[in-house]
C-alpha atoms as a PDB file:
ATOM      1  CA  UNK A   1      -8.678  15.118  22.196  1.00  0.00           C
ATOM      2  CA  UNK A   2      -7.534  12.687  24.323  1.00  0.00           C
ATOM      3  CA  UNK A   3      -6.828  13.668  28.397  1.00  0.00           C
ATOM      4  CA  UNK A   4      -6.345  11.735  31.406  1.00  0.00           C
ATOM      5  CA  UNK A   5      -8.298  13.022  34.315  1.00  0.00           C
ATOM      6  CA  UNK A   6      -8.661  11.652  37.771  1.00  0.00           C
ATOM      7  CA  UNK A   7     -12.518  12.406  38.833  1.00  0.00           C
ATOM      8  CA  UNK A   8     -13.890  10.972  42.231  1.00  0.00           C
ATOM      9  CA  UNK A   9     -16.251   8.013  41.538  1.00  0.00           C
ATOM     10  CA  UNK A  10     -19.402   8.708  43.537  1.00  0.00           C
ATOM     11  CA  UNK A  11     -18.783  12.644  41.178  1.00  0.00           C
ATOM     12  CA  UNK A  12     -18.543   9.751  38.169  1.00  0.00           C
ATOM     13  CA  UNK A  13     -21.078   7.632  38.836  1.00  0.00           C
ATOM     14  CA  UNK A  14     -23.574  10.548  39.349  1.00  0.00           C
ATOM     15  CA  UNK A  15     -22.841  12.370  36.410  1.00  0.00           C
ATOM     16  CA  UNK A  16     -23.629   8.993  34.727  1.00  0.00           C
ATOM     17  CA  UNK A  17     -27.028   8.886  36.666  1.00  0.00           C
ATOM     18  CA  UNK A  18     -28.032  12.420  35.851  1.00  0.00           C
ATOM     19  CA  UNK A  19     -27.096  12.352  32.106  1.00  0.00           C
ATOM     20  CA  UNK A  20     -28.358   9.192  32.063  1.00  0.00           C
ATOM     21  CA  UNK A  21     -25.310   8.174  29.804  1.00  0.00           C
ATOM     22  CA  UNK A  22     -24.361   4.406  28.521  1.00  0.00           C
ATOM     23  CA  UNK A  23     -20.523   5.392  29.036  1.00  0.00           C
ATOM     24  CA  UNK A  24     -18.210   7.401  31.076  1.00  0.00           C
ATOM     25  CA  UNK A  25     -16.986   9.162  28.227  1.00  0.00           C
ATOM     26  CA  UNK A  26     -20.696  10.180  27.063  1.00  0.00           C
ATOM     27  CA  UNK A  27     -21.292  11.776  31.066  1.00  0.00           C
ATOM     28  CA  UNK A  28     -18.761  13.489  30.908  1.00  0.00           C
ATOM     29  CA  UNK A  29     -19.269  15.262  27.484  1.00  0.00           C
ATOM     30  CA  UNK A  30     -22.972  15.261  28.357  1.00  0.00           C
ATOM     31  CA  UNK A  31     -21.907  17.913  31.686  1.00  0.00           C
ATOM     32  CA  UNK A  32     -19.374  19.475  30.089  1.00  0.00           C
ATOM     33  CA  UNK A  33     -21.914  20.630  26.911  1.00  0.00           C
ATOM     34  CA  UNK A  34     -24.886  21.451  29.739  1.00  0.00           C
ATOM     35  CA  UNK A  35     -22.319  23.318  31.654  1.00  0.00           C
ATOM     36  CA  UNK A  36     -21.132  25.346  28.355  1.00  0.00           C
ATOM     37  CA  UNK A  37     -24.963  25.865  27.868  1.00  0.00           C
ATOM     38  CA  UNK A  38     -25.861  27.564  31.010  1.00  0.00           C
ATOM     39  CA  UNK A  39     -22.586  29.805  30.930  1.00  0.00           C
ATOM     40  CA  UNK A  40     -23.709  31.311  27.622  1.00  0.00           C
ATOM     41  CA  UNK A  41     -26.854  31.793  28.832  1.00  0.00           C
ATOM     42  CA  UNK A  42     -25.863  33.108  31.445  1.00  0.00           C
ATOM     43  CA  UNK A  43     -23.831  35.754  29.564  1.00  0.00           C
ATOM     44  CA  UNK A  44     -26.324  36.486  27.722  1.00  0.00           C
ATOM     45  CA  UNK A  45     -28.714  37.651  30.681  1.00  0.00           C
ATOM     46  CA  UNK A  46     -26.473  40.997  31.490  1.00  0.00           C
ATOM     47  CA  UNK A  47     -27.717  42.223  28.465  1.00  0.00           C
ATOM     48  CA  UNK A  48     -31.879  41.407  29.579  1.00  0.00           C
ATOM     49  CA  UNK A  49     -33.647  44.800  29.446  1.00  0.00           C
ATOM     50  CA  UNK A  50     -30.984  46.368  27.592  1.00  0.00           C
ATOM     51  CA  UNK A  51     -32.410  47.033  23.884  1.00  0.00           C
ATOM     52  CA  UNK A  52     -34.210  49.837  23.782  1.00  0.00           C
ATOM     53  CA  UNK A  53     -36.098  49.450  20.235  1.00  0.00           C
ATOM     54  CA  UNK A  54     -37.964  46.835  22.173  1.00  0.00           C
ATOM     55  CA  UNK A  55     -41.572  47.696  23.198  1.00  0.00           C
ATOM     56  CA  UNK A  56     -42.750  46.954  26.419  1.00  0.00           C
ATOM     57  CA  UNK A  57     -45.416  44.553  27.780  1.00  0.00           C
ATOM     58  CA  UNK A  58     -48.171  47.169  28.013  1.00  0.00           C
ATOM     59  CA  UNK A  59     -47.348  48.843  24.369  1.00  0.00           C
ATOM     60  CA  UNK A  60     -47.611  45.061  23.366  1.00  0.00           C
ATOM     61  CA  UNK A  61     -50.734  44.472  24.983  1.00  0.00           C
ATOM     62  CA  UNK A  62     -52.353  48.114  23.752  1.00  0.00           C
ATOM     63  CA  UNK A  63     -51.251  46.891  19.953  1.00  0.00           C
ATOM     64  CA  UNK A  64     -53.079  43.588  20.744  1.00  0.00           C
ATOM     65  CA  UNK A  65     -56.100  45.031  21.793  1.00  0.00           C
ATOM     66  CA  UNK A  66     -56.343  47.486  18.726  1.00  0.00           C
ATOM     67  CA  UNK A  67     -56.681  44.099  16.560  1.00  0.00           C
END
């Protein structure tokens, strides 16, 4: 999809020196994906701790130990 979009140059230039991206075009993708990334991961953390047919570190290590 093609958009026009007016983004400061020192913001530009760096995106392009943190993705470490040939092209403007491949920066910007680059951020946008990593940013996608860490909001799903982020949504994924309110549910940390809440399963609760998980075992817990100690019943893990007890199991272990049995052999």
């Amino acid at each position: 999809m093609k958009t026009t979009v007016d983004i400061p140059d020192t913001e530009l230039s760096d995106a392009i020196r943190f993705t470490g991206a040939k092209t403007k075009r491949e920066a910007v993708v680059t951020a946008i994906t990593d940013f996608n990334r860490r909001q799903r991961m982020a949504e994924l953390t309110q549910y940390a701790g809440t399963c609760a047919d998980l075992i817990t570190v100690s019943e893990l290590q007890a199991v272990r130990r049995k052999g």
